[in-house]
N, C-alpha and C. Protein backbone atom coordinates (compact mmCIF):
# COMPACT_ATOMS: atom_id res chain seq x y z
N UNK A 1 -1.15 13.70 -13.27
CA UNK A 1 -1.36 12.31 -12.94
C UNK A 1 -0.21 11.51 -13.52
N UNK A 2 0.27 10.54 -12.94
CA UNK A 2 1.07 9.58 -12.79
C UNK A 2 1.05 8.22 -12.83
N UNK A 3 1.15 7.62 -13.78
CA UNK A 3 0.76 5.94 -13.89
C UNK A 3 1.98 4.86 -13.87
N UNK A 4 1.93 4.72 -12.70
CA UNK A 4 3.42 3.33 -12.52
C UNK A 4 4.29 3.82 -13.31
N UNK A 5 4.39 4.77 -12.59
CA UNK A 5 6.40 5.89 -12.40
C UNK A 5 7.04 4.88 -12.61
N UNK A 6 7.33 4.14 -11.76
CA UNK A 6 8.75 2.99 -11.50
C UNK A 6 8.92 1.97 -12.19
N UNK A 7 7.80 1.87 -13.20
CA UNK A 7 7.65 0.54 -13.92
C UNK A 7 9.00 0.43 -15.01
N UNK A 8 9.53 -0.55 -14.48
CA UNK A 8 10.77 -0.58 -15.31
C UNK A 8 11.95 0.42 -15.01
N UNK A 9 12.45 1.29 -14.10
CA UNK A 9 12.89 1.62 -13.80
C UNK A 9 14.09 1.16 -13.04
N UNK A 10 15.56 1.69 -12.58
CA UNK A 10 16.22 1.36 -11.96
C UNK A 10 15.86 1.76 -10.21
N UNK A 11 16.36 0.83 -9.37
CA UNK A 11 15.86 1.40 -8.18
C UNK A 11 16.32 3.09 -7.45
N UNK A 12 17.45 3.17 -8.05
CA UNK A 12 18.22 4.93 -8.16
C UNK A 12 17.16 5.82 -9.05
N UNK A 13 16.98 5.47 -9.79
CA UNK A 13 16.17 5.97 -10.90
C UNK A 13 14.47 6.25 -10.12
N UNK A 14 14.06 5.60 -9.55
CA UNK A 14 13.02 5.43 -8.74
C UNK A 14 12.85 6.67 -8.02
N UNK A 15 14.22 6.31 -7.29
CA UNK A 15 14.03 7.56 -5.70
C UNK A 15 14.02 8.50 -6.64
N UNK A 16 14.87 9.07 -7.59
CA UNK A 16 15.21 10.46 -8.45
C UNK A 16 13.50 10.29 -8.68
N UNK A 17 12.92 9.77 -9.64
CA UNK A 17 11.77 10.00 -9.90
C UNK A 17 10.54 10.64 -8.67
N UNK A 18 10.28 10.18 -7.96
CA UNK A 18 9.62 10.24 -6.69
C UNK A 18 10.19 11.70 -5.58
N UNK A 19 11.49 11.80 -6.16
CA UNK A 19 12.12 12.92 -5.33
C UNK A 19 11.04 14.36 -6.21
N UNK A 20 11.24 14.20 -7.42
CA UNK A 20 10.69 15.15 -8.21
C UNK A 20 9.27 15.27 -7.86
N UNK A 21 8.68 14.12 -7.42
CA UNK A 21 7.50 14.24 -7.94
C UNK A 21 6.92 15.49 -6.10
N UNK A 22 7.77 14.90 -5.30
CA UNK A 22 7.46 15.33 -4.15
C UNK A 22 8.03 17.04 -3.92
N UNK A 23 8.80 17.44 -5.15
CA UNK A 23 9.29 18.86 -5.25
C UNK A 23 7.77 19.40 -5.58
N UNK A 24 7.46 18.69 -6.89
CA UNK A 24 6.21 19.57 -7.43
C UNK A 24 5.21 19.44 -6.50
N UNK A 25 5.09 18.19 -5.49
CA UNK A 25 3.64 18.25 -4.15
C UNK A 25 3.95 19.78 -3.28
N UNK A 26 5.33 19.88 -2.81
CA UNK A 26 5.75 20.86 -2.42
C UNK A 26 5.52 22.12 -2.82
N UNK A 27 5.72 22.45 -4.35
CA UNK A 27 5.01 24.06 -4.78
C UNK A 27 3.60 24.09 -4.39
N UNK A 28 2.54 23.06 -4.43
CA UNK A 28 1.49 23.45 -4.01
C UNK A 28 0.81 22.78 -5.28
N UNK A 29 1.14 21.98 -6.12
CA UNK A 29 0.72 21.39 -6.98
C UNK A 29 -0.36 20.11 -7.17
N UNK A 30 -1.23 19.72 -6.79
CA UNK A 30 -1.71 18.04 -7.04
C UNK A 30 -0.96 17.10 -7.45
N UNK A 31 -0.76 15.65 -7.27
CA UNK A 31 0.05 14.93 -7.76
C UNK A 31 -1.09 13.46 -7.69
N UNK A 32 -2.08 13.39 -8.62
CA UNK A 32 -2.39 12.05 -8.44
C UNK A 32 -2.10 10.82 -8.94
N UNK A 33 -1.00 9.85 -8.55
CA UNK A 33 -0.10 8.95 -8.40
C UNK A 33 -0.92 7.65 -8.38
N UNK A 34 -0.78 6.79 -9.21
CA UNK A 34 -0.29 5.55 -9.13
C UNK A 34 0.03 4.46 -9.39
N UNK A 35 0.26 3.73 -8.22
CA UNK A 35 2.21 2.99 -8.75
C UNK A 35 1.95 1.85 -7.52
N UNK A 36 3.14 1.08 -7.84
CA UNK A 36 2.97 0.05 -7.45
C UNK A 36 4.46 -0.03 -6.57
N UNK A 37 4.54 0.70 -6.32
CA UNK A 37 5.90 1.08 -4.93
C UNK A 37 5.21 1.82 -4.18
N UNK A 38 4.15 0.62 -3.23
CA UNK A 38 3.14 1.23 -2.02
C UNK A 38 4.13 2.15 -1.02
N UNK A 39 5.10 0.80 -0.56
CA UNK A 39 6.20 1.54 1.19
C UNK A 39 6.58 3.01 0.27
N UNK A 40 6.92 3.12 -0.67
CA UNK A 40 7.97 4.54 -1.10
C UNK A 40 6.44 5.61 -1.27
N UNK A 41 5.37 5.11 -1.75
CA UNK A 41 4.08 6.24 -2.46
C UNK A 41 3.81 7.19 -1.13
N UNK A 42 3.40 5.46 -0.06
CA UNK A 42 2.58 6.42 1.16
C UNK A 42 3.50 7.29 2.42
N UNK A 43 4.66 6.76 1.53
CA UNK A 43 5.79 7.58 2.77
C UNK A 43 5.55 9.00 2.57
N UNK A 44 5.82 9.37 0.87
CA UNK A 44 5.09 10.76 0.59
C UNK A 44 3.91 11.07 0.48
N UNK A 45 2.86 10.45 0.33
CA UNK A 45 1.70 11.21 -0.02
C UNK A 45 0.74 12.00 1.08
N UNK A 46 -0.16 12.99 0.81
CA UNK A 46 -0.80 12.91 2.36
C UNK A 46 -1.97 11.98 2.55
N UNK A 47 -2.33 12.32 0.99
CA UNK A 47 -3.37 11.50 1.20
C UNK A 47 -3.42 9.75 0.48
N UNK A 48 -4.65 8.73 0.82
CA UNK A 48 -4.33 7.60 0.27
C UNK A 48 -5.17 6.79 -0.40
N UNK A 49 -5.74 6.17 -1.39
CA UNK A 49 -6.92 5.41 -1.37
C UNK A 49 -6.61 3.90 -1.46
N UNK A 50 -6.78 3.29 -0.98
CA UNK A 50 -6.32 1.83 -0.91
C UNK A 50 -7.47 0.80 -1.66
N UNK A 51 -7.35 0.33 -2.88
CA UNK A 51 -8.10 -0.10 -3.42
C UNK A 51 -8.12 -1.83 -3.02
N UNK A 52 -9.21 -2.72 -3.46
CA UNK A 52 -9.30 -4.09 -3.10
C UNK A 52 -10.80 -4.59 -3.72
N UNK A 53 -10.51 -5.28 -4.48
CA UNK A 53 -11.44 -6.31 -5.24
C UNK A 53 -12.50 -4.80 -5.81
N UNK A 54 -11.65 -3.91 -6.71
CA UNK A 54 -12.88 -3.18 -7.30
C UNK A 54 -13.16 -1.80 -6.23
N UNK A 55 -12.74 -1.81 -5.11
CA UNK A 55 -13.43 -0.98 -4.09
C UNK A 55 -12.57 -0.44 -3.16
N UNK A 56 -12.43 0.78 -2.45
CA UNK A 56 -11.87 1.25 -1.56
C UNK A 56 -12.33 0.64 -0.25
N UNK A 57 -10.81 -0.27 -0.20
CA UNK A 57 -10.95 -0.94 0.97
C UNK A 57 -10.40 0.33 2.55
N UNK A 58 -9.67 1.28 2.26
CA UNK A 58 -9.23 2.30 3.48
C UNK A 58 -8.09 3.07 2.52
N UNK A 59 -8.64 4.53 3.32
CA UNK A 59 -8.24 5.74 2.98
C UNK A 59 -7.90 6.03 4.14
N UNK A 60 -6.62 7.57 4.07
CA UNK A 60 -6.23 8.48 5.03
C UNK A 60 -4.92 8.86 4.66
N UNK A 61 -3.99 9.45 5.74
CA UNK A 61 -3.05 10.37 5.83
C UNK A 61 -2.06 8.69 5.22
N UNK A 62 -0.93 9.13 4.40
CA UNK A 62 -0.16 8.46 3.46
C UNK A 62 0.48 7.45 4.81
N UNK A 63 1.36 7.84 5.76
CA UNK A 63 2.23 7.84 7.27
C UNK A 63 1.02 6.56 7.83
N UNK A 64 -0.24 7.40 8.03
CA UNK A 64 -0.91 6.53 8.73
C UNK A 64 -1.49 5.07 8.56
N UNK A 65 -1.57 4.86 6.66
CA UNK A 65 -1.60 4.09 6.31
C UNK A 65 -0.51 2.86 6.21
N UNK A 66 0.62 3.31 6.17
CA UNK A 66 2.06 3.19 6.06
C UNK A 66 2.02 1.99 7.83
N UNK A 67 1.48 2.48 8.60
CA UNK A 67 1.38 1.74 9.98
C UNK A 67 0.44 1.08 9.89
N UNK A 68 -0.10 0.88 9.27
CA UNK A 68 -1.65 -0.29 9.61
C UNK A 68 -1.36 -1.52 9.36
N UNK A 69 -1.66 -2.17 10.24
CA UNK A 69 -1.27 -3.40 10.31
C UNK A 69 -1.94 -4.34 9.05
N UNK A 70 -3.41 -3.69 8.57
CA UNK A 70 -3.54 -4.36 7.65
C UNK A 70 -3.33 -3.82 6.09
N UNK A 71 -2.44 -3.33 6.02
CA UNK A 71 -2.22 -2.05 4.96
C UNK A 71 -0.68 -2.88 4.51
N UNK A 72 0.15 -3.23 5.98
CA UNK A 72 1.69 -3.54 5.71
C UNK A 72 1.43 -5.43 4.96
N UNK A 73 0.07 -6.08 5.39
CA UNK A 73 -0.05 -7.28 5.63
C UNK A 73 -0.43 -7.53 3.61
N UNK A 74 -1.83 -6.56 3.69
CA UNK A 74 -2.21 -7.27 2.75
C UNK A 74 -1.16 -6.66 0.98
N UNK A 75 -0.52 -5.30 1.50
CA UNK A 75 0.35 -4.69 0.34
C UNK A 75 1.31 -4.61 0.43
N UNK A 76 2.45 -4.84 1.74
CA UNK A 76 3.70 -4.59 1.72
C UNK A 76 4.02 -6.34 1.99
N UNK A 77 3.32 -7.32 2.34
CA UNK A 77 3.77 -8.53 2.71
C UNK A 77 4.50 -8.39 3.92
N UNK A 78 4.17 -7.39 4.62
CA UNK A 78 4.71 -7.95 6.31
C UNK A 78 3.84 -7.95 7.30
């Protein structure tokens, strides 16, 4: 487990971090992550839990969340 990787980090420093973390998803390892660099988390993850006021507001595949219109609105600000 992983608690706000990026916090304070350089943005180079970031990707290096996140590159690693996605080597060890790759051996076959668990990686439960999180952080507050949503666009970079759900690009890798497969899976997602999207939390909101206390509660899982929507879960699923990392990609698919990554497209939801209310996923980009209410966490990425677009």
């Amino acid at each position: 487990m992983v608690d706000e990787v990026s916090l304070g980090l350089m943005p180079t420093m970031v990707d290096r971090v996140l590159q690693v973390l996605h080597e060890i998803r790759d051996r076959g390892v668990t990686v439960l992550m999180v952080g507050q660099k949503v666009e970079k988390a759900l690009a890798m993850v497969d899976r997602a839990y999207m939390p909101q006021t206390g509660k899982i507001a929507m879960s699923g595949a990392g990609r698919e969340l990554l497209e939801s219109p209310d996923i980009r609105r209410a966490y990425l600000g677009l």
